[in-house]
C-alpha atoms as a PDB file:
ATOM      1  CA  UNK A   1      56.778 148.664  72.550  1.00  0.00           C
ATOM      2  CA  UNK A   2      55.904 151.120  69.769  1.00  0.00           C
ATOM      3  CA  UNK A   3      58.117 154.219  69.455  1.00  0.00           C
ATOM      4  CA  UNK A   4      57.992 157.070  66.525  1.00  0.00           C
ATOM      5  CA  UNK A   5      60.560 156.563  64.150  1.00  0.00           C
ATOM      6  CA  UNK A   6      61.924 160.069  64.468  1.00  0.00           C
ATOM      7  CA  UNK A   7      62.177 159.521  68.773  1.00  0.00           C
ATOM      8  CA  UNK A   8      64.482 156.696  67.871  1.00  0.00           C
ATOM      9  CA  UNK A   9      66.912 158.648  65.280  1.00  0.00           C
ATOM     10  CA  UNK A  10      67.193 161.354  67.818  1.00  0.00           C
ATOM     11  CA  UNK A  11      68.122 158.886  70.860  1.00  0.00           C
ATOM     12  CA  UNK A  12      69.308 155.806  69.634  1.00  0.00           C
ATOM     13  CA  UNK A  13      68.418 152.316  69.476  1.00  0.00           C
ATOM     14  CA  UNK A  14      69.102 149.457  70.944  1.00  0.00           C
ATOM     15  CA  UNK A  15      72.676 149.675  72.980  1.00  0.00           C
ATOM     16  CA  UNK A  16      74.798 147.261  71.363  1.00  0.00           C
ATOM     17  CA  UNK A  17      76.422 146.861  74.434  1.00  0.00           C
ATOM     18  CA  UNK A  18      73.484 144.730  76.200  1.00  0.00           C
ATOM     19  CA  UNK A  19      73.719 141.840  74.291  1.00  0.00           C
ATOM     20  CA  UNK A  20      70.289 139.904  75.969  1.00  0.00           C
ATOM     21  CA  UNK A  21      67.894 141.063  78.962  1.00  0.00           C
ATOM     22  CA  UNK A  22      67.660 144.899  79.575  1.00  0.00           C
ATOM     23  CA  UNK A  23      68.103 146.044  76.179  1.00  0.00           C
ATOM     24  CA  UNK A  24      63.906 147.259  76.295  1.00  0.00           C
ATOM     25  CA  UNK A  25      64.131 148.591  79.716  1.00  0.00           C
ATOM     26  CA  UNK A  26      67.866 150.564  78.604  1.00  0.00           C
ATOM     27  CA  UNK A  27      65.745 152.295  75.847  1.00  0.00           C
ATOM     28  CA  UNK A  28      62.632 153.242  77.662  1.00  0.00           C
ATOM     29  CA  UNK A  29      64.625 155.060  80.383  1.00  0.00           C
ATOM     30  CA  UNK A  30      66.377 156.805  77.337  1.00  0.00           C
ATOM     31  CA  UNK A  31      62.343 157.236  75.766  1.00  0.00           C
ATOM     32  CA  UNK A  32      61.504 158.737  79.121  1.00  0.00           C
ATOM     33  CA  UNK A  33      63.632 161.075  79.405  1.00  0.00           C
ATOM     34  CA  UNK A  34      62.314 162.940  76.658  1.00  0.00           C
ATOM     35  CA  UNK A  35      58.945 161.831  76.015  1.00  0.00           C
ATOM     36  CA  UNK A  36      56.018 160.287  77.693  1.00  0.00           C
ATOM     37  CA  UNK A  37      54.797 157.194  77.545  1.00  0.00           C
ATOM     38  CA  UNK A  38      51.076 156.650  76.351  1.00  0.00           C
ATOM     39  CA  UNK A  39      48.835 153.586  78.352  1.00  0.00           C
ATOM     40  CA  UNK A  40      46.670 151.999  75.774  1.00  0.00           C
ATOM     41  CA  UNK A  41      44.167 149.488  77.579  1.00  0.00           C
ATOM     42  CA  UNK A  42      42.272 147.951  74.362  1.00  0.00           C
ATOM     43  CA  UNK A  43      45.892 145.792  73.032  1.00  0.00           C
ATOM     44  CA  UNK A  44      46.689 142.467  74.063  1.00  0.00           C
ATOM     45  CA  UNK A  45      50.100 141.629  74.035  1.00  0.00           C
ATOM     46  CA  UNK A  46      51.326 138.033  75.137  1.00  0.00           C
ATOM     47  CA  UNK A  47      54.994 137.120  75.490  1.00  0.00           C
ATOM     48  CA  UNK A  48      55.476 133.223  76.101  1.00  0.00           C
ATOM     49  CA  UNK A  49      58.522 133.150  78.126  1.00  0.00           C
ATOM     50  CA  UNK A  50      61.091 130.304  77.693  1.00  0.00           C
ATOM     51  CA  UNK A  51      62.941 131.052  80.716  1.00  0.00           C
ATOM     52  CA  UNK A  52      66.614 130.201  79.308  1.00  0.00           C
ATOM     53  CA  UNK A  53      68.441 132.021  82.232  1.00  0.00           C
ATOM     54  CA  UNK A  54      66.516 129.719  84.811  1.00  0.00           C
ATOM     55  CA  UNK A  55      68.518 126.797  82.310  1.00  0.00           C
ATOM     56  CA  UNK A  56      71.788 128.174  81.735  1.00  0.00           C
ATOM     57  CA  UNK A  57      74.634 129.204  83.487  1.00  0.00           C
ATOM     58  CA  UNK A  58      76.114 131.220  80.736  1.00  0.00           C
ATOM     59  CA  UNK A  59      72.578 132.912  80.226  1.00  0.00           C
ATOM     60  CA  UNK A  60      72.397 133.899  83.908  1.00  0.00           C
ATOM     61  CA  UNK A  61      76.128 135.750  83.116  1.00  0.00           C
ATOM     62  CA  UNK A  62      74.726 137.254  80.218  1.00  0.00           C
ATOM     63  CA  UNK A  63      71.713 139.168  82.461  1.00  0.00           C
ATOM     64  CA  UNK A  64      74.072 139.745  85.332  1.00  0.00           C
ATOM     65  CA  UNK A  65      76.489 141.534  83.100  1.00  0.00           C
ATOM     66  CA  UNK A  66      73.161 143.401  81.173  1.00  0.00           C
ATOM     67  CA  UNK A  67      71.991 144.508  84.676  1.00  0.00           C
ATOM     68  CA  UNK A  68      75.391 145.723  85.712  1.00  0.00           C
ATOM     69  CA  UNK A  69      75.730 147.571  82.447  1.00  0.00           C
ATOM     70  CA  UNK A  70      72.114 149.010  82.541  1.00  0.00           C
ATOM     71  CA  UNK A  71      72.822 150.380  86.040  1.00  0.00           C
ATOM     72  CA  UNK A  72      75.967 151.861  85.657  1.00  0.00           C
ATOM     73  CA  UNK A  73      74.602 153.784  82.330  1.00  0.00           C
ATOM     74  CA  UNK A  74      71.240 154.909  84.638  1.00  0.00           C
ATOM     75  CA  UNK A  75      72.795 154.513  88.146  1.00  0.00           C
ATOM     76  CA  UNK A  76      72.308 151.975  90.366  1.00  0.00           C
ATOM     77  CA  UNK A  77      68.587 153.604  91.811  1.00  0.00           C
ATOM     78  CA  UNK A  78      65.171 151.587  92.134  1.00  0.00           C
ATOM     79  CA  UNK A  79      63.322 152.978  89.431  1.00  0.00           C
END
């Protein structure tokens, strides 16, 4: 994700109550709100993913409390 430096003064970053998992999809609902988003087809991105919730119990909490969070800040709709 790339976002203008003066979009992110005027609605925040990161929400330092999602600790892990949801934090990117908290601030592009709060990007969208406001602005639109721009599709740029000639960037390759690649994120390797290591999976730690499929290991770890406490890592599983961790995403079920981000997703309850992240709902009850945007309401509990299918985007």
């Amino acid at each position: 994700m790339l976002f203008r430096r003066k979009h992110l003064d005027e609605i925040g970053y990161f929400d330092e109550n999602i600790f892990m998992y949801l934090e990117d999809a908290d601030i592009t609902l709060r990007m969208s709100k406001k602005y639109r988003a721009i599709f740029y087809p000639y960037v390759q991105i690649f994120h390797y993913w290591a999976k730690g919730s499929h290991k770890s119990v406490k890592l599983i909490l961790i995403a079920i409390r981000s997703a309850i969070y992240l709902f009850n800040k945007h309401g509990w709709k299918l985007f």
